[in-house]
C-alpha atoms as a PDB file:
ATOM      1  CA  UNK A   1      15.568  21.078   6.185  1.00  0.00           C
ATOM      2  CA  UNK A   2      13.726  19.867   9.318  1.00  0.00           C
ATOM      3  CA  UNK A   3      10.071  19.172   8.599  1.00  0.00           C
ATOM      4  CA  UNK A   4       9.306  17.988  12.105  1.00  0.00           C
ATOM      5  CA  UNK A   5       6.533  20.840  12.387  1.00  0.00           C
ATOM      6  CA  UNK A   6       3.961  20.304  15.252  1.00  0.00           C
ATOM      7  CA  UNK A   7       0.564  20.924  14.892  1.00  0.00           C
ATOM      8  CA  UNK A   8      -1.758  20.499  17.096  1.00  0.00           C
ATOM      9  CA  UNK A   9      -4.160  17.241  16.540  1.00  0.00           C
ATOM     10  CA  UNK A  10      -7.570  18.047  14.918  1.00  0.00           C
ATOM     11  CA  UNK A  11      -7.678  21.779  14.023  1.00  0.00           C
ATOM     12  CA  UNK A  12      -8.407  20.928  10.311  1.00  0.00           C
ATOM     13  CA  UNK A  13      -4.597  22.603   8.870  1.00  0.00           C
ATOM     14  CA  UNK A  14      -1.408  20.790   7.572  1.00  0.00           C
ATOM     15  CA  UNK A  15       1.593  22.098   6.369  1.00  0.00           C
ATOM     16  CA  UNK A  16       2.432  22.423   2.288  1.00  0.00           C
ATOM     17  CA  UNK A  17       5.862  22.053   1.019  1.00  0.00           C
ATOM     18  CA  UNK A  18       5.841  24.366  -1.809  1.00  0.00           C
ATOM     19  CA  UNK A  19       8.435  22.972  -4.785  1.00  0.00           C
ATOM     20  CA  UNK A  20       8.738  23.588  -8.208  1.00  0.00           C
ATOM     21  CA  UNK A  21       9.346  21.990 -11.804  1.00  0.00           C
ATOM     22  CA  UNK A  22      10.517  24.205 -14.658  1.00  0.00           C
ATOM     23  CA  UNK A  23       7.966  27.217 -13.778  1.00  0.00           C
ATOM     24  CA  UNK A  24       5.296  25.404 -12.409  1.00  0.00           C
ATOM     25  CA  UNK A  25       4.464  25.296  -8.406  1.00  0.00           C
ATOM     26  CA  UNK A  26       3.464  22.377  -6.491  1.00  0.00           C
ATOM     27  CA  UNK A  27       2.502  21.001  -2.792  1.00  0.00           C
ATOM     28  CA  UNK A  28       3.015  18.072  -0.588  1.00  0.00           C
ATOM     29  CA  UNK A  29       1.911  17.126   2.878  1.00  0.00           C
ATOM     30  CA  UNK A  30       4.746  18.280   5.068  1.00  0.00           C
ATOM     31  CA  UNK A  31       3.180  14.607   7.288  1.00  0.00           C
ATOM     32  CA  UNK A  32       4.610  12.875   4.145  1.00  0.00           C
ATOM     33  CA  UNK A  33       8.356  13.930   4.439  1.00  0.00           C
ATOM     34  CA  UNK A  34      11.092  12.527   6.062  1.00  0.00           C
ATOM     35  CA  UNK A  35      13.594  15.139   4.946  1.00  0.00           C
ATOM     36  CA  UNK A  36      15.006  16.851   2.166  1.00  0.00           C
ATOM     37  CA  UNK A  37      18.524  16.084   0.357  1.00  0.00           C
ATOM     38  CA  UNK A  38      20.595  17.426  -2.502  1.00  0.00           C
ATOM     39  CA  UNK A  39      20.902  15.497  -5.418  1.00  0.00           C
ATOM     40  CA  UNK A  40      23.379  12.732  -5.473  1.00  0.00           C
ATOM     41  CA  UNK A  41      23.947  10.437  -8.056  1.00  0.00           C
ATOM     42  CA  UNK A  42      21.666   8.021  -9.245  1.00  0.00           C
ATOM     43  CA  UNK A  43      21.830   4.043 -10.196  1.00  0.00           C
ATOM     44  CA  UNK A  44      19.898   3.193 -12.652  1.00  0.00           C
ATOM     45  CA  UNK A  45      18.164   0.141 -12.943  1.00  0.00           C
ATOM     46  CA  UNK A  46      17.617  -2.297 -15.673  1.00  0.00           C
ATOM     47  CA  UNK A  47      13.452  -2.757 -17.062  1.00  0.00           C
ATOM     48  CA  UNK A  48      11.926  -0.762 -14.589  1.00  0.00           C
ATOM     49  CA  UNK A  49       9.234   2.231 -15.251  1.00  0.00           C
ATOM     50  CA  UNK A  50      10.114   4.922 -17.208  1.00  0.00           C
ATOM     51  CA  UNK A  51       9.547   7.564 -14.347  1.00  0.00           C
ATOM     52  CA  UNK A  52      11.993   5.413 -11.977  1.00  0.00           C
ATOM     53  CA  UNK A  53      15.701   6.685 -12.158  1.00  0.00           C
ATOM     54  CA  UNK A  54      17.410   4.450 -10.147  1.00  0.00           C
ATOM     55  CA  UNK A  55      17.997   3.972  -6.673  1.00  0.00           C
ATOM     56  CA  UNK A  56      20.119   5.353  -4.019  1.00  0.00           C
ATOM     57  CA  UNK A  57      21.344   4.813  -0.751  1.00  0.00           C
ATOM     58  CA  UNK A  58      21.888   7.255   1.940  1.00  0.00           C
ATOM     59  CA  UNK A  59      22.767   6.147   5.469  1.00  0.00           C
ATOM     60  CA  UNK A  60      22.761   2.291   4.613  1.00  0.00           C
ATOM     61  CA  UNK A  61      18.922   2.606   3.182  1.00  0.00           C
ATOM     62  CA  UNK A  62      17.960   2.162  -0.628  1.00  0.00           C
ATOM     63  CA  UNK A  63      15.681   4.556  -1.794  1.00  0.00           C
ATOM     64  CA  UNK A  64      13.780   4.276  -4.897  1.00  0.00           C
ATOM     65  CA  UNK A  65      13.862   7.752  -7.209  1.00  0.00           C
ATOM     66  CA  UNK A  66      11.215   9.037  -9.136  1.00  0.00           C
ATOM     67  CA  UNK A  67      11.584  11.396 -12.269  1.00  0.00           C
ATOM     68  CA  UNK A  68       9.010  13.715 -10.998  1.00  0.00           C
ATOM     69  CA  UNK A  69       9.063  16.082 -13.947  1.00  0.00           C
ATOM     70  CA  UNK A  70       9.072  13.108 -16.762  1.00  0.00           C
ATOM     71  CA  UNK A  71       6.130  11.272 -14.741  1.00  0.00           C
ATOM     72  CA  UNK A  72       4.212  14.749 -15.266  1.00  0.00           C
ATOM     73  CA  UNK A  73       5.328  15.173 -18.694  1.00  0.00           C
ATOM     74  CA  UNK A  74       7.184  17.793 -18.256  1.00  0.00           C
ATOM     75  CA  UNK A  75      10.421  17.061 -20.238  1.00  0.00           C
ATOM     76  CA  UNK A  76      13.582  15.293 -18.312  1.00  0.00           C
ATOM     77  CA  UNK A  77      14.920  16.321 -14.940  1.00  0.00           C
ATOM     78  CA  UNK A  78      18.591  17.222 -15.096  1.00  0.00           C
ATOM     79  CA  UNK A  79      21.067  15.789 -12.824  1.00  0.00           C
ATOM     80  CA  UNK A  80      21.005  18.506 -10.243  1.00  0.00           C
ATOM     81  CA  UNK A  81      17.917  20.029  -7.572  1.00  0.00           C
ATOM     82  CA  UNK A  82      16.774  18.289  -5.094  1.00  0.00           C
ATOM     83  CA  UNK A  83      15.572  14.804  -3.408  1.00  0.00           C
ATOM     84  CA  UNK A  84      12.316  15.128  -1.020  1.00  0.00           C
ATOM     85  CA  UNK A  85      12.313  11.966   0.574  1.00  0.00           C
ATOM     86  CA  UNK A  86       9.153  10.662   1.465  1.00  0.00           C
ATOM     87  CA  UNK A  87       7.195   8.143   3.802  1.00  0.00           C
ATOM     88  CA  UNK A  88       4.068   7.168   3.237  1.00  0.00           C
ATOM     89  CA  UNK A  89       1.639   2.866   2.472  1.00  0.00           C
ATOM     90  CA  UNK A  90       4.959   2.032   4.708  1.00  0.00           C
ATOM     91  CA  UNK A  91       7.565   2.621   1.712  1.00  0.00           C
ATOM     92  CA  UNK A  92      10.385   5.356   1.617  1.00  0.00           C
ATOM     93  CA  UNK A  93      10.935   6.804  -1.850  1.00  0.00           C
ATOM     94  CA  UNK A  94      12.832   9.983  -3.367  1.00  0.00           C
ATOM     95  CA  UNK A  95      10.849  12.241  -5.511  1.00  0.00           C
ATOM     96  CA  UNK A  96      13.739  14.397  -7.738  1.00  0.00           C
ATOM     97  CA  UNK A  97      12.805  18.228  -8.152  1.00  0.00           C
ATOM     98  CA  UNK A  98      14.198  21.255  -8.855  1.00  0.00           C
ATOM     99  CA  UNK A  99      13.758  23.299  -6.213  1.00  0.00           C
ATOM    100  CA  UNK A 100      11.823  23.906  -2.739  1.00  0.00           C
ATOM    101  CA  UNK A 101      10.014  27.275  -1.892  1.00  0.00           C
ATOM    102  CA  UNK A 102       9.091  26.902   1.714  1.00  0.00           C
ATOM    103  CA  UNK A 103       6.463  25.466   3.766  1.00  0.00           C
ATOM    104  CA  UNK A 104       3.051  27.266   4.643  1.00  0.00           C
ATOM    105  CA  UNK A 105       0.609  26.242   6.816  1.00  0.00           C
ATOM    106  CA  UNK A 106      -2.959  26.267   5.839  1.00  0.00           C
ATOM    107  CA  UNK A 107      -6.543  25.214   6.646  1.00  0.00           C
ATOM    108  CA  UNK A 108      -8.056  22.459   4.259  1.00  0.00           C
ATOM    109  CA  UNK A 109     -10.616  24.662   3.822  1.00  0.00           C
ATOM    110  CA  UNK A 110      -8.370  27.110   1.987  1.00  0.00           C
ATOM    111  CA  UNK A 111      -7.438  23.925  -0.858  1.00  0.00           C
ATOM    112  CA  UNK A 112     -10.061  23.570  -3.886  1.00  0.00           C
ATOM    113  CA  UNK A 113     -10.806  20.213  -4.925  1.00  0.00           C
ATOM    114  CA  UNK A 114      -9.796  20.011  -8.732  1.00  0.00           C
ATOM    115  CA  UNK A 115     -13.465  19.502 -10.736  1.00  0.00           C
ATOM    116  CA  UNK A 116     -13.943  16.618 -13.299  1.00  0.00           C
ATOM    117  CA  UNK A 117     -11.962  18.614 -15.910  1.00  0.00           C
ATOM    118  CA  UNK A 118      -8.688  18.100 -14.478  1.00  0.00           C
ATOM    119  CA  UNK A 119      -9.379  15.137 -12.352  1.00  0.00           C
ATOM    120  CA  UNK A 120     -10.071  12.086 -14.572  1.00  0.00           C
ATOM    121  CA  UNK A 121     -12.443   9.070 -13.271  1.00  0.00           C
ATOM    122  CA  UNK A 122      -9.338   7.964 -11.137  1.00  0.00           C
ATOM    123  CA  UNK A 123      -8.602  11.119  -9.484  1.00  0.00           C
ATOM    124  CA  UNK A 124      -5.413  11.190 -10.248  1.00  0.00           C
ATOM    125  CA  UNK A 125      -3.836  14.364 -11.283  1.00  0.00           C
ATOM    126  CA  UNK A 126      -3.916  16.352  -7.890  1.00  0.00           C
ATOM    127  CA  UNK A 127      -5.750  16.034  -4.347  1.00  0.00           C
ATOM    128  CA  UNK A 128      -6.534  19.967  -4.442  1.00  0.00           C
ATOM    129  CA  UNK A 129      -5.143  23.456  -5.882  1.00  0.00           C
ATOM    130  CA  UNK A 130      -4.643  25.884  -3.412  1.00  0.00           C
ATOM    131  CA  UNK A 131      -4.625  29.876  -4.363  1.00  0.00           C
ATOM    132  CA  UNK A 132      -1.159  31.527  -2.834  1.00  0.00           C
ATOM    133  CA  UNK A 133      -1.062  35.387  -3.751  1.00  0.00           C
ATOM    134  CA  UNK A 134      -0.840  35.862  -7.636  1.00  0.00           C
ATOM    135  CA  UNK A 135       0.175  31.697  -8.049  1.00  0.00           C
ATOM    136  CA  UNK A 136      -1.742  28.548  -7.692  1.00  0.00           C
ATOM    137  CA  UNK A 137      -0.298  25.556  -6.022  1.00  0.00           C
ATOM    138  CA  UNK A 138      -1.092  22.371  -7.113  1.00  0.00           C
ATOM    139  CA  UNK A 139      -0.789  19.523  -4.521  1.00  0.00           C
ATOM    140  CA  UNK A 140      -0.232  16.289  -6.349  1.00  0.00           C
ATOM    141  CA  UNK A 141      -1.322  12.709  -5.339  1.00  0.00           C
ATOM    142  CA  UNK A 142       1.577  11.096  -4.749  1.00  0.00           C
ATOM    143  CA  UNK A 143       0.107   7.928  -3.922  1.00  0.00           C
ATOM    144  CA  UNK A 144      -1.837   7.786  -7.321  1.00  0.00           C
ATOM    145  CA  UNK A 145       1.511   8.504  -8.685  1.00  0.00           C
ATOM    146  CA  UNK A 146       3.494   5.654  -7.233  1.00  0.00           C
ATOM    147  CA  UNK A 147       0.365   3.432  -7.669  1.00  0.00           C
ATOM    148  CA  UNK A 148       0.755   4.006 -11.290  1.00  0.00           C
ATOM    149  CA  UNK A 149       4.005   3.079 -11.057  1.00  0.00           C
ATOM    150  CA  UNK A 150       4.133   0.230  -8.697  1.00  0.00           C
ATOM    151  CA  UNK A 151       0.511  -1.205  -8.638  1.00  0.00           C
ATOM    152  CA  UNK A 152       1.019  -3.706  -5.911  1.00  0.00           C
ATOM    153  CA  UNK A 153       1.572  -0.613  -3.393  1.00  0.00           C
ATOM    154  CA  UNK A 154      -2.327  -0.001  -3.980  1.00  0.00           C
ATOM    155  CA  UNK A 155      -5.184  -1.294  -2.038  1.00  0.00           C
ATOM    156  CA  UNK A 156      -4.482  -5.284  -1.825  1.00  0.00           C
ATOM    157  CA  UNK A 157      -8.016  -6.275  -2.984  1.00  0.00           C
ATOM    158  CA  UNK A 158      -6.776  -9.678  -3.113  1.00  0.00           C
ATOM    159  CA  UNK A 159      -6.979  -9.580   0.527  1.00  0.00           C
ATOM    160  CA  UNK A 160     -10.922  -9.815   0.765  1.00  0.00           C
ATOM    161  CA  UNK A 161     -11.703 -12.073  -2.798  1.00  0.00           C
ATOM    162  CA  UNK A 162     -12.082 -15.642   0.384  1.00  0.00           C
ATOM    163  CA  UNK A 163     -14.433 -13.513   2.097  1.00  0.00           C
ATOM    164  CA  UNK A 164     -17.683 -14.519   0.307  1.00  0.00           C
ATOM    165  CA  UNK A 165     -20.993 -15.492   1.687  1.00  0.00           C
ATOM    166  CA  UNK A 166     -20.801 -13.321   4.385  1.00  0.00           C
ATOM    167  CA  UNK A 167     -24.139 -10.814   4.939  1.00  0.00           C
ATOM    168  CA  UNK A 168     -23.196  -8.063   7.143  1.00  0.00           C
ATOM    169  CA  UNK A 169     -25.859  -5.294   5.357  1.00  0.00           C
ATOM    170  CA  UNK A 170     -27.881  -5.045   8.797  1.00  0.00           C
ATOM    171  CA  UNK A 171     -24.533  -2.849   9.715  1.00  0.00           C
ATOM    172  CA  UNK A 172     -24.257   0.640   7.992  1.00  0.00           C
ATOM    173  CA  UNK A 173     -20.811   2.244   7.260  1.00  0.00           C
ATOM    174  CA  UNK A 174     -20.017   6.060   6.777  1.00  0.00           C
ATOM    175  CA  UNK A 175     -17.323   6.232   4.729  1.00  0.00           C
ATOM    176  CA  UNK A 176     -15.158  10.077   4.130  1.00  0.00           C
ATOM    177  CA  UNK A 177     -12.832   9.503   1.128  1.00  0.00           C
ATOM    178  CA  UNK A 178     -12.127  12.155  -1.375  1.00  0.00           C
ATOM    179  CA  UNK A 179      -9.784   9.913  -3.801  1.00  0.00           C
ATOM    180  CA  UNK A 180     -12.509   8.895  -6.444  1.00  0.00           C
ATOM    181  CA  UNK A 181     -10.490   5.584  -7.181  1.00  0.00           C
ATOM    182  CA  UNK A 182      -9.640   4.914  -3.763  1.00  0.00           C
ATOM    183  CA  UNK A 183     -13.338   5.464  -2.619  1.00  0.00           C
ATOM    184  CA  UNK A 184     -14.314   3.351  -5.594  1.00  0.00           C
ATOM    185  CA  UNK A 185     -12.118   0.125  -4.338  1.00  0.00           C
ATOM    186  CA  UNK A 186     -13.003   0.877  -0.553  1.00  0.00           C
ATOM    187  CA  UNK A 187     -16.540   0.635  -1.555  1.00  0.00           C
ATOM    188  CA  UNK A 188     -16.074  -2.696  -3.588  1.00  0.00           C
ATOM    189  CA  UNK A 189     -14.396  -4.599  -0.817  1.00  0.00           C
ATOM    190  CA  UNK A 190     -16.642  -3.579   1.465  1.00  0.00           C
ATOM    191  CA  UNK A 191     -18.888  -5.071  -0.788  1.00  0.00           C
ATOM    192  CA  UNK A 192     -17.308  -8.269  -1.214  1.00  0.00           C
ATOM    193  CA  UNK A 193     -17.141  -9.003   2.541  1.00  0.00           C
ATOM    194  CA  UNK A 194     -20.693  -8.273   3.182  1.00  0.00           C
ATOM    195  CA  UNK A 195     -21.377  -5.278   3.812  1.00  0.00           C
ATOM    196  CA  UNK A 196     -23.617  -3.827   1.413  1.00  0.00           C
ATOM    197  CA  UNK A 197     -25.071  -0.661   3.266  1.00  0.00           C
ATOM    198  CA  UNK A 198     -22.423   2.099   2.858  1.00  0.00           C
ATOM    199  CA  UNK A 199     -22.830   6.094   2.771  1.00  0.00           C
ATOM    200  CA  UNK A 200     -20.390   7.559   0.669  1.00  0.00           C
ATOM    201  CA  UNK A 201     -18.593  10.617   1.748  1.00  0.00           C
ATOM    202  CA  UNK A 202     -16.047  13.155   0.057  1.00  0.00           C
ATOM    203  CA  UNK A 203     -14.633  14.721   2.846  1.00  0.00           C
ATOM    204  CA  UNK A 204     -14.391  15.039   6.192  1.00  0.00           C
ATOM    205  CA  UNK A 205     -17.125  18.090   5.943  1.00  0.00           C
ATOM    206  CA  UNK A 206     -19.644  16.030   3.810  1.00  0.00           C
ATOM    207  CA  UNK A 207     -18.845  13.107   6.490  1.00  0.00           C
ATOM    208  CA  UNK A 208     -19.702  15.800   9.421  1.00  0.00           C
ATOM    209  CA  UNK A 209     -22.817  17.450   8.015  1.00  0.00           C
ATOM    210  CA  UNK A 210     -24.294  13.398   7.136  1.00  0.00           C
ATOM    211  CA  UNK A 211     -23.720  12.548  10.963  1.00  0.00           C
ATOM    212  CA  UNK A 212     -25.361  16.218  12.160  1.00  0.00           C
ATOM    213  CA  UNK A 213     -28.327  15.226   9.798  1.00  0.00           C
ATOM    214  CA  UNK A 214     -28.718  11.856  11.119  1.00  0.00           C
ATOM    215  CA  UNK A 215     -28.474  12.946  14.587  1.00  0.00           C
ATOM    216  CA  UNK A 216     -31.360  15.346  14.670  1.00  0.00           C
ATOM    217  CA  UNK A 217     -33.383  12.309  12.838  1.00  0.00           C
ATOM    218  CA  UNK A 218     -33.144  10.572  15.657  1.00  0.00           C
ATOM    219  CA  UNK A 219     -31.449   6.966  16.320  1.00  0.00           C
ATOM    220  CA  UNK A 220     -28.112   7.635  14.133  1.00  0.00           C
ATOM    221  CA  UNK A 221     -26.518   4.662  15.936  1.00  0.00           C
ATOM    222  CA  UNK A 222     -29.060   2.475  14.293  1.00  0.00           C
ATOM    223  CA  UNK A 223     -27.901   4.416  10.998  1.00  0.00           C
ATOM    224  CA  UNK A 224     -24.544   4.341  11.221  1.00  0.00           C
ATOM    225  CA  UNK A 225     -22.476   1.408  13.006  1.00  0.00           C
ATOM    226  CA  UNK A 226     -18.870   2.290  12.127  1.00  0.00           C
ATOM    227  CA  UNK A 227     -16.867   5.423  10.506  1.00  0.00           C
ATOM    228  CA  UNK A 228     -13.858   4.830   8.150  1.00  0.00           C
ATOM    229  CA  UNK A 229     -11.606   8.111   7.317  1.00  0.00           C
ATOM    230  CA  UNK A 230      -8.707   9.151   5.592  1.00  0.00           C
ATOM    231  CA  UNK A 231      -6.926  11.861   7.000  1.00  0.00           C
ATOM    232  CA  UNK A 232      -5.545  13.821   3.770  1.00  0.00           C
ATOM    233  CA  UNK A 233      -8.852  15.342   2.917  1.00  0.00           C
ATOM    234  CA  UNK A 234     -10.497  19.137   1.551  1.00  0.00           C
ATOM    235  CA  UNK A 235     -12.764  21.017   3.527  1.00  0.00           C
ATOM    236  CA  UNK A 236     -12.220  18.788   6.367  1.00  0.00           C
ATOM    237  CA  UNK A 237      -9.345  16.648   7.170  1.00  0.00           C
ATOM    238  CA  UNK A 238     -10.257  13.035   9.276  1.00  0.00           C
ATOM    239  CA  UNK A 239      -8.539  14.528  12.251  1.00  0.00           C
ATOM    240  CA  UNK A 240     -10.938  17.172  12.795  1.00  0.00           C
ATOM    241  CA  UNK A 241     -13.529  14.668  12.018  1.00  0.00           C
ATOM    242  CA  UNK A 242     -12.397  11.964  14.450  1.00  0.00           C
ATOM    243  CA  UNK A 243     -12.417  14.746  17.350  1.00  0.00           C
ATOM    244  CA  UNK A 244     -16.099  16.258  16.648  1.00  0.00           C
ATOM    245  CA  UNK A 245     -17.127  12.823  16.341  1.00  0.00           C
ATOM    246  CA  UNK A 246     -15.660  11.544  19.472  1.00  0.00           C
ATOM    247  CA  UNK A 247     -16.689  15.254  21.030  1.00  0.00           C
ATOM    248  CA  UNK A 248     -19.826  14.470  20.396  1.00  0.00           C
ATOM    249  CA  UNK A 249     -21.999  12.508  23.828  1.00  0.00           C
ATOM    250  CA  UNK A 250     -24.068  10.889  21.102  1.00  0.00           C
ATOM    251  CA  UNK A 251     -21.669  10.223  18.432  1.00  0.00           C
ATOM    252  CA  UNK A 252     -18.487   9.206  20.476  1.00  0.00           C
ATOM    253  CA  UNK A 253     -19.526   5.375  21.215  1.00  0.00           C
ATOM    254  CA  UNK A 254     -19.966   4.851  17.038  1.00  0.00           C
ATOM    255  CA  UNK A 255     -16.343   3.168  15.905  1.00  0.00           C
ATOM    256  CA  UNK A 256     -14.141   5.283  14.217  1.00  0.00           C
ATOM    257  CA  UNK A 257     -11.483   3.746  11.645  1.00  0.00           C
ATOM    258  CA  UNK A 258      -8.673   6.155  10.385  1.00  0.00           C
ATOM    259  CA  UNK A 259      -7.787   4.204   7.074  1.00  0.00           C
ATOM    260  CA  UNK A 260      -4.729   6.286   5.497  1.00  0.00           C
ATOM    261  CA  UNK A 261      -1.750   6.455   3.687  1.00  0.00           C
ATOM    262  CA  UNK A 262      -0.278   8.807   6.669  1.00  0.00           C
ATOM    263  CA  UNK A 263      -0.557   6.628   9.363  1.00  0.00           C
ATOM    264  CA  UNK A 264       3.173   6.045  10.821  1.00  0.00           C
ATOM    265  CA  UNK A 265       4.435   6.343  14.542  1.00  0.00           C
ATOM    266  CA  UNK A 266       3.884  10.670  14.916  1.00  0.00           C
ATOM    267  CA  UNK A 267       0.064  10.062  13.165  1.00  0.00           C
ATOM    268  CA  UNK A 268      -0.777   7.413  15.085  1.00  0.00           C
ATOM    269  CA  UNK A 269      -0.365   8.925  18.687  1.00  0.00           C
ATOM    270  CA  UNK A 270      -2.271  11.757  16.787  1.00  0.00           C
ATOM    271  CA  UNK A 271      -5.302   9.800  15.737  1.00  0.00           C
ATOM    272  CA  UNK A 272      -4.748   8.258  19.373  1.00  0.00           C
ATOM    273  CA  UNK A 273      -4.991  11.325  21.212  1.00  0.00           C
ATOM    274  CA  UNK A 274      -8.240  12.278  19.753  1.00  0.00           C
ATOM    275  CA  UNK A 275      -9.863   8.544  20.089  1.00  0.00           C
ATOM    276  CA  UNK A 276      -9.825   6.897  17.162  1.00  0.00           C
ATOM    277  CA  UNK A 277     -10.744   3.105  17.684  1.00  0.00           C
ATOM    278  CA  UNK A 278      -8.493   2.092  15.098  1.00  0.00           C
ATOM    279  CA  UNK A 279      -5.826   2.736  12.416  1.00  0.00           C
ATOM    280  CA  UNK A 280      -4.769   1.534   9.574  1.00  0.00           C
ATOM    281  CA  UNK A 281      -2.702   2.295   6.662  1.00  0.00           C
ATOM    282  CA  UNK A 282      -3.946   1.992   2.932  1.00  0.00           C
ATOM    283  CA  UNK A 283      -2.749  -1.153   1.572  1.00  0.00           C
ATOM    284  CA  UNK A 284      -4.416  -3.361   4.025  1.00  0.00           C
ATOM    285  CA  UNK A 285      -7.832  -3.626   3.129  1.00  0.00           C
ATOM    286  CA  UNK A 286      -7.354  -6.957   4.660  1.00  0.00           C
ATOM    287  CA  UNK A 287      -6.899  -5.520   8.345  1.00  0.00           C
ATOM    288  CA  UNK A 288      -9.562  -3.188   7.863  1.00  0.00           C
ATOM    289  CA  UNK A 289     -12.592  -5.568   7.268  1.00  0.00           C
ATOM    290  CA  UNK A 290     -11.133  -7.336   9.944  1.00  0.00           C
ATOM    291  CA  UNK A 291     -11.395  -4.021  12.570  1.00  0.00           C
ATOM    292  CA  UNK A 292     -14.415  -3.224  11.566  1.00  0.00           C
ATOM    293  CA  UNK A 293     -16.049  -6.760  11.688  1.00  0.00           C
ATOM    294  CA  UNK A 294     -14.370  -6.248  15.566  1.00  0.00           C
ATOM    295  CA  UNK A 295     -15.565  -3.019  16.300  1.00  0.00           C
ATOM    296  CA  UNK A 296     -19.065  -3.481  15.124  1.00  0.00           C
ATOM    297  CA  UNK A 297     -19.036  -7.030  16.814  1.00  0.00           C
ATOM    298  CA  UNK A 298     -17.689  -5.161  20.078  1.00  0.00           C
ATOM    299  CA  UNK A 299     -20.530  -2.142  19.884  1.00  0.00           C
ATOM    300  CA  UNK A 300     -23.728  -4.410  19.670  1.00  0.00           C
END
């Protein structure tokens, strides 16, 4: 199945891969996907998560499988469907299901942000629901999900604990993040290296509407010194907020950090293309401090 769709950069849609489990209907980024295989067998190996079958290895690569259907509780998978092979934090793993619907392309306005009720503290159940005729769609946050299982593909917050004694609060940061944990452990690095002034966004929207505010106040370079987004995002995805911002004669000279998850070759010329000043992907909170200490250190 080729899921090399084009889109163009910044007009605030993606495309869902629509799968199922059993009866139930769920979503990933098409921007996640490598490709899509039937199911082959499986290796298992000795002491590792519950959720991980086993490995496999097409084409010379090994590929780590995940039980989709146990890690959701949803009984055991049988040894037949299919393998959507995925790419994202720089690691290529399978995720078994039993079968794919199609792919529809949508804006991120159309996908509802799950409320407290379904999302716990850590956000971890889905990154939005999205209504398609008489279903609902549930995209699920793979990332929480291999987090869960791996922790060490998370955020490396080890990466900032030598940074101490550093005061950087005279430099504001806007940060657009709709991943309650992940916002939560952005936040606290940020912390630990210094810088102490940060707005807090959702999404991309919230993000927008913040800088718009600002800007008819008056002086919103003084208020803002750097922007760090995610791309996967409701309402507004960082794309579309990296081009209004760098749209923008005012805005465009603030530096823009895409910090995501997504970020591989195609992304990059993406984020490129519509200026972002730098980009990162998740685990490497490290690199991040570091480009923003050089951006803001640049823009004075």
């Amino acid at each position: 199945m080729d899921t090399n769709i084009l889109l163009e950069s910044g007009t605030n849609e993606l495309e869902i891969l629509e799968f199922t489990l059993e009866d139930n209907h769920y979503g990933i980024n098409v921007a996640k996907i490598r490709e899509i295989l039937q199911y082959s067998k499986v290796t298992p190996v000795p002491n590792t998560h519950p959720s991980v079958e086993g490995i496999f290895m097409p084409r010379d690569t090994m590929i780590t499988v995940i039980n989709l259907k146990k890690c959701l509780g949803l009984g055991e998978q049988e040894q037949k469907g299919l393998f959507i092979i995925t790419n994202f934090n720089k690691l290529d793993i399978a995720f078994h299901v039993d079968n794919v619907i199609g792919i529809h392309r949508v804006s991120w306005k159309e996908i509802i942000k799950p409320d407290s009720t379904l999302n716990g503290q850590d956000g971890s159940v889905s990154t939005g629901v999205i209504k398609m005729d008489d279903k609902l769609v549930v995209i699920l946050d793979f990332e929480s999900i291999v987090s869960s299982i791996s922790p060490e593909t998370g955020l490396r917050t080890s990466d900032v604990e030598n940074m101490i004694e550093r005061d950087r609060s005279d430099s504001p940061i806007l940060i657009a993040e709709d991943s309650p944990l992940l916002s939560k452990l952005i936040t606290d690095c940020l912390k630990k290296a210094g810088y102490e002034h940060l707005i807090v966004t959702t999404n991309g929207k919230e993000a927008w509407d913040r800088l718009t505010e600002m800007k008819e106040e008056g002086n919103v370079k003084d208020k803002v010194h750097c922007i760090i987004t995610d791309i996967e995002m409701p309402q507004m995805d960082g794309h579309r907020l990296t081009k209004l911002v760098k749209s923008d004669d005012t805005l465009k000279s603030i530096p823009l950090i895409i910090f995501s998850s997504l970020v591989n070759e195609e992304m990059r010329r993406k984020g490129d293309q519509l200026g972002a000043d730098a980009q990162l992907t998740k685990p490497e909170i490290g690199q991040l401090v570091e480009a923003i200490d050089k951006l803001i250190d640049e823009s004075r």
